[in-house]
C-alpha atoms as a PDB file:
ATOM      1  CA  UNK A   1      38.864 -68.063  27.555  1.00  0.00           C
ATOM      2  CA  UNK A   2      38.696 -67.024  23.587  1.00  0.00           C
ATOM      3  CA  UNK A   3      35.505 -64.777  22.975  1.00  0.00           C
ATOM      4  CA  UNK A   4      35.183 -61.997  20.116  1.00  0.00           C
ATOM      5  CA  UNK A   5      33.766 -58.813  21.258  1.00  0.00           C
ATOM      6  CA  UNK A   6      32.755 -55.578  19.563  1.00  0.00           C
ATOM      7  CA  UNK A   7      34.519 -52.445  21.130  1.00  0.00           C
ATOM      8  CA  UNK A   8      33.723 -48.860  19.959  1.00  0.00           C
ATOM      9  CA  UNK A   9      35.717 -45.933  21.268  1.00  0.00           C
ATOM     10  CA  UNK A  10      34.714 -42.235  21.257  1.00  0.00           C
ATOM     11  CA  UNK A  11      37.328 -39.290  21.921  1.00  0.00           C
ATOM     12  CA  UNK A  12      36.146 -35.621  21.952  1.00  0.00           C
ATOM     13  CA  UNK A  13      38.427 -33.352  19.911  1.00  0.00           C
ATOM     14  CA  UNK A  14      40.516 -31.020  21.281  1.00  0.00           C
ATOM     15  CA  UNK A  15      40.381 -32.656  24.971  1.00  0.00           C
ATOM     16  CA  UNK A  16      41.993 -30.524  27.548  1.00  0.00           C
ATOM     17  CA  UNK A  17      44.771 -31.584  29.095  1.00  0.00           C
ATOM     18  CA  UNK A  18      44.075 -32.275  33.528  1.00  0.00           C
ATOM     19  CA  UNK A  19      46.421 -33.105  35.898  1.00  0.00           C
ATOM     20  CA  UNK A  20      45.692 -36.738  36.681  1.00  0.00           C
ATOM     21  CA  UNK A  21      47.550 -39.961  38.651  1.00  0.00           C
ATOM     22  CA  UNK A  22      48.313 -41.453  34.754  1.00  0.00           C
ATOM     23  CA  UNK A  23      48.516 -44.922  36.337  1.00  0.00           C
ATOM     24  CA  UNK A  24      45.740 -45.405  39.068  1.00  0.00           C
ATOM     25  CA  UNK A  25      43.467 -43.463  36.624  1.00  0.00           C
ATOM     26  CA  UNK A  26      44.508 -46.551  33.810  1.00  0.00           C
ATOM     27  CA  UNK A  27      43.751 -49.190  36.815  1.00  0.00           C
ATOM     28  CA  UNK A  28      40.732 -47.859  37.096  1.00  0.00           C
ATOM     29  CA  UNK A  29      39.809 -47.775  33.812  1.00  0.00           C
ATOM     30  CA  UNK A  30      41.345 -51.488  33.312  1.00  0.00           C
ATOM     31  CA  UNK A  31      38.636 -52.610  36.118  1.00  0.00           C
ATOM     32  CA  UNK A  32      36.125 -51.247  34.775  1.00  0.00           C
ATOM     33  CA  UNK A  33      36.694 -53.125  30.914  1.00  0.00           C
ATOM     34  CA  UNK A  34      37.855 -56.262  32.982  1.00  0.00           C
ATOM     35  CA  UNK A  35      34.517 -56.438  34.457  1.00  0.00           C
ATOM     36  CA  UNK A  36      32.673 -55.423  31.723  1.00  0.00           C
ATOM     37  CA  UNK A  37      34.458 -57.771  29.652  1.00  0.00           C
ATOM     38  CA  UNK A  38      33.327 -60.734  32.116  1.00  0.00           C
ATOM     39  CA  UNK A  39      30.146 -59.517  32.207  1.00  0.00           C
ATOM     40  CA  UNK A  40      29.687 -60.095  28.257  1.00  0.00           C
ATOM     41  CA  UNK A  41      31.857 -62.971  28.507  1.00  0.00           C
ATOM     42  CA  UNK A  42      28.865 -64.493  30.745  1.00  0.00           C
ATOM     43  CA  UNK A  43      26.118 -63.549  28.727  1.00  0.00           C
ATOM     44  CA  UNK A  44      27.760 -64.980  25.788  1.00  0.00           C
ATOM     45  CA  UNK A  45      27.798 -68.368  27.821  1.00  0.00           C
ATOM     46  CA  UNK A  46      23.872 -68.385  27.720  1.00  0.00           C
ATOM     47  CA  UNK A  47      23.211 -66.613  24.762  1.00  0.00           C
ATOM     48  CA  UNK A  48      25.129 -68.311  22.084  1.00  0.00           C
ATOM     49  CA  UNK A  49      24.174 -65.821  19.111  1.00  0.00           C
ATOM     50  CA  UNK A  50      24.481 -62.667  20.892  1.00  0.00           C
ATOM     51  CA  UNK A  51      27.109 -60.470  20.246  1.00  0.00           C
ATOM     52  CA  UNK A  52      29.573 -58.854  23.115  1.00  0.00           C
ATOM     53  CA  UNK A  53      29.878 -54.933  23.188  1.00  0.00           C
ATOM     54  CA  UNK A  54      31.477 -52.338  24.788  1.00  0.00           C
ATOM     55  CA  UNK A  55      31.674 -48.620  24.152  1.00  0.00           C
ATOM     56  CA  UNK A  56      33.979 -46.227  25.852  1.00  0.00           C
ATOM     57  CA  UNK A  57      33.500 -42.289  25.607  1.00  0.00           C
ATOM     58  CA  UNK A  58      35.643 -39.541  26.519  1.00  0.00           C
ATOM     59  CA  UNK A  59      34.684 -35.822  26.480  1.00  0.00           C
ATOM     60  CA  UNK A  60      34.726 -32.498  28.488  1.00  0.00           C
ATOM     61  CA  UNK A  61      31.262 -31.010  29.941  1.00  0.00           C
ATOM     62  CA  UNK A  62      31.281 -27.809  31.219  1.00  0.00           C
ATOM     63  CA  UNK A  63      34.284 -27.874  34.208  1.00  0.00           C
ATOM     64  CA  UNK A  64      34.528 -31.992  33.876  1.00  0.00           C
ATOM     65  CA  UNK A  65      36.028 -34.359  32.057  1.00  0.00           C
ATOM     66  CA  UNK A  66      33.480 -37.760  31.483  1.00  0.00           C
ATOM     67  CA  UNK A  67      34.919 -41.133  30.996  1.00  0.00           C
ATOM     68  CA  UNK A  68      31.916 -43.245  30.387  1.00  0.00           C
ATOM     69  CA  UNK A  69      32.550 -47.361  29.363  1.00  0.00           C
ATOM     70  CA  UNK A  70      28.970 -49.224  28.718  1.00  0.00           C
ATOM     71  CA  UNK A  71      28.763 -52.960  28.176  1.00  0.00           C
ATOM     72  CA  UNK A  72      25.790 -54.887  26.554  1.00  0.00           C
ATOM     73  CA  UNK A  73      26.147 -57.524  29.188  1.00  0.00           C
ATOM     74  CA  UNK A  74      24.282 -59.361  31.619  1.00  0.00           C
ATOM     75  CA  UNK A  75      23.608 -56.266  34.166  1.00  0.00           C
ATOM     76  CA  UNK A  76      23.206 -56.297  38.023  1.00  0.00           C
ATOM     77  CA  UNK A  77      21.080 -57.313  40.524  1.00  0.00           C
ATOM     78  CA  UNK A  78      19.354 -54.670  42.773  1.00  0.00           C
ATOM     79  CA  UNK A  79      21.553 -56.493  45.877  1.00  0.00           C
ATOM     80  CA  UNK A  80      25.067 -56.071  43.324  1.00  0.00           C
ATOM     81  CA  UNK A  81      23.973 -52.850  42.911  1.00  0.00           C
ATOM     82  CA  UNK A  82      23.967 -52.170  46.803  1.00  0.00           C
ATOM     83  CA  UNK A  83      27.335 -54.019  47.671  1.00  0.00           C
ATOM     84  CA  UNK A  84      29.063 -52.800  44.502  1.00  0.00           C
ATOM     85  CA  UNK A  85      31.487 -50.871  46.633  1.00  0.00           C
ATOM     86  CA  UNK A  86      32.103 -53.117  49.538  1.00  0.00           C
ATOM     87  CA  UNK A  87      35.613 -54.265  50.105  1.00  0.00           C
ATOM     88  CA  UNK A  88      35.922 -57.654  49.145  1.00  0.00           C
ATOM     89  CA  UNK A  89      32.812 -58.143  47.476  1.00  0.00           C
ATOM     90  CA  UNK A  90      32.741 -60.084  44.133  1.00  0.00           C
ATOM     91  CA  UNK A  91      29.984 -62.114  41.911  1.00  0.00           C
ATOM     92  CA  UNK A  92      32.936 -63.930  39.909  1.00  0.00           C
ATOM     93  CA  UNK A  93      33.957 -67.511  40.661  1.00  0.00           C
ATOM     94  CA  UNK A  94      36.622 -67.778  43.795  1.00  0.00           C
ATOM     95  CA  UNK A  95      40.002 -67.793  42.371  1.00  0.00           C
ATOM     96  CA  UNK A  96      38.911 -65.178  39.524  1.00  0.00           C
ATOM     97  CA  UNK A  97      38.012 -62.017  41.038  1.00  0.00           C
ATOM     98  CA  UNK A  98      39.418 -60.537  44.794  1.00  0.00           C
ATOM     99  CA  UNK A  99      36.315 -58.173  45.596  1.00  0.00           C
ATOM    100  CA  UNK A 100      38.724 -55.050  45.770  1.00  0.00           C
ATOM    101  CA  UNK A 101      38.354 -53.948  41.488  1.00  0.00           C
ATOM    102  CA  UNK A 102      35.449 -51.785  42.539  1.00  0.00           C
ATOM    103  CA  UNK A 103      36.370 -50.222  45.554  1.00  0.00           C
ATOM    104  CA  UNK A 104      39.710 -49.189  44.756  1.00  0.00           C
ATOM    105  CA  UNK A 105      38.259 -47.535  41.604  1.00  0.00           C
ATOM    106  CA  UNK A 106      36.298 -45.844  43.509  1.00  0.00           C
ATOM    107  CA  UNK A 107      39.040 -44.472  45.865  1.00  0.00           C
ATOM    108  CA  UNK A 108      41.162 -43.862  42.931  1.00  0.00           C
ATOM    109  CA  UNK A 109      38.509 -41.660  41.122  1.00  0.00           C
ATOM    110  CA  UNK A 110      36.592 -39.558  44.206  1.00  0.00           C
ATOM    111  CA  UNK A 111      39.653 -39.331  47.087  1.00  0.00           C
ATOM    112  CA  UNK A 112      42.708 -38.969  44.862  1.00  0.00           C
ATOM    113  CA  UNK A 113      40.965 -37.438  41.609  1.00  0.00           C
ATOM    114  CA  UNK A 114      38.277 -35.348  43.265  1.00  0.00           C
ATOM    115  CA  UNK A 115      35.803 -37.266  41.297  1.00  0.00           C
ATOM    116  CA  UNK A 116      32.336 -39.071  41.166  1.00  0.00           C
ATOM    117  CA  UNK A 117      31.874 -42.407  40.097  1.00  0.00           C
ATOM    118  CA  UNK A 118      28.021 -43.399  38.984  1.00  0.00           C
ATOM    119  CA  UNK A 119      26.401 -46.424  37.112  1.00  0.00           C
ATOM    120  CA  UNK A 120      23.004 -47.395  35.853  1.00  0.00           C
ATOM    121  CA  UNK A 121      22.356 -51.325  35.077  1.00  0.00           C
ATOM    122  CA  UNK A 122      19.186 -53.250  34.426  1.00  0.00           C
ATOM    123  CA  UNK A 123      19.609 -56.620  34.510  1.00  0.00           C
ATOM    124  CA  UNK A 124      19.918 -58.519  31.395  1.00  0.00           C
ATOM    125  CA  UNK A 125      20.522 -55.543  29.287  1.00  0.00           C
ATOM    126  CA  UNK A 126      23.815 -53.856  30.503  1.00  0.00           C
ATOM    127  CA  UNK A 127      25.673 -52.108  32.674  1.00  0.00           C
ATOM    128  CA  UNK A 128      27.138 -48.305  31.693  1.00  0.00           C
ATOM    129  CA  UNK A 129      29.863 -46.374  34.172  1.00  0.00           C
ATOM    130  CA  UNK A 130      30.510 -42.948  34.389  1.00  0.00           C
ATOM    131  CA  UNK A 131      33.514 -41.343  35.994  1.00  0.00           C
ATOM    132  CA  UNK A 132      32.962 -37.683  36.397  1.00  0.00           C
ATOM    133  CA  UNK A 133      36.560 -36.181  37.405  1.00  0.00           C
ATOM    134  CA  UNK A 134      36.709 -32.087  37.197  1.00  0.00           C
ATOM    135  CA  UNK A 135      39.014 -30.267  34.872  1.00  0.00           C
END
């Protein structure tokens, strides 16, 4: 699959520095653009002229440190929005996605960071994540 897409990345100044998992917060991250990415990707499929975006955005608030990747794509349904979390859950094609991306994120950001994870969608217009970890 060859697609262009449009990705924008924000980075507060002066960023404190918090004691993190360096490589299960990346795979969380990673999920997060894969899906994102797939999500465009799709959208692309039935929208020939529209162009693929996704903006990431790192800064501290107050005692946290907000990670927040949006994507333009095609959204969620209100019943993806319910299962999102489930174990083995998936909307991609069998053979391209294992149902376990957003639950282990999930794991990864509230058990071992102390974190929150939270999303808005609306379908058709996008989908944005926020990982809310404290400093």
């Amino acid at each position: 699959i060859c697609f262009n897409i449009s990705i924008h990345e924000e980075y507060q100044e002066g960023l404190p520095q918090i004691m993190v998992i360096p490589q299960d917060l990346s795979r969380a991250v990673l999920n997060l653009m894969n899906n994102a990415c797939y999500a465009v990707w799709k959208k692309q499929q039935e929208q020939p002229d529209y162009e693929p975006k996704i903006e990431i955005s790192v800064k501290a608030e107050g005692d946290t440190l907000l990670i927040t990747i949006a994507d333009n794509g095609e959204g969620m349904t209100d019943e993806v929005k319910q299962r999102l979390f489930e174990n083995f859950f998936t909307t991609k094609p069998i053979g391209q996605g294992t149902g376990l991306g957003m639950s282990n994120t999930r794991d990864i950001i509230e058990n071992k960071h102390g974190g929150k994870v939270t999303f808005t969608s609306t379908l058709g217009k996008g989908t944005t994540f926020t990982f809310t970890i404290p400093l």
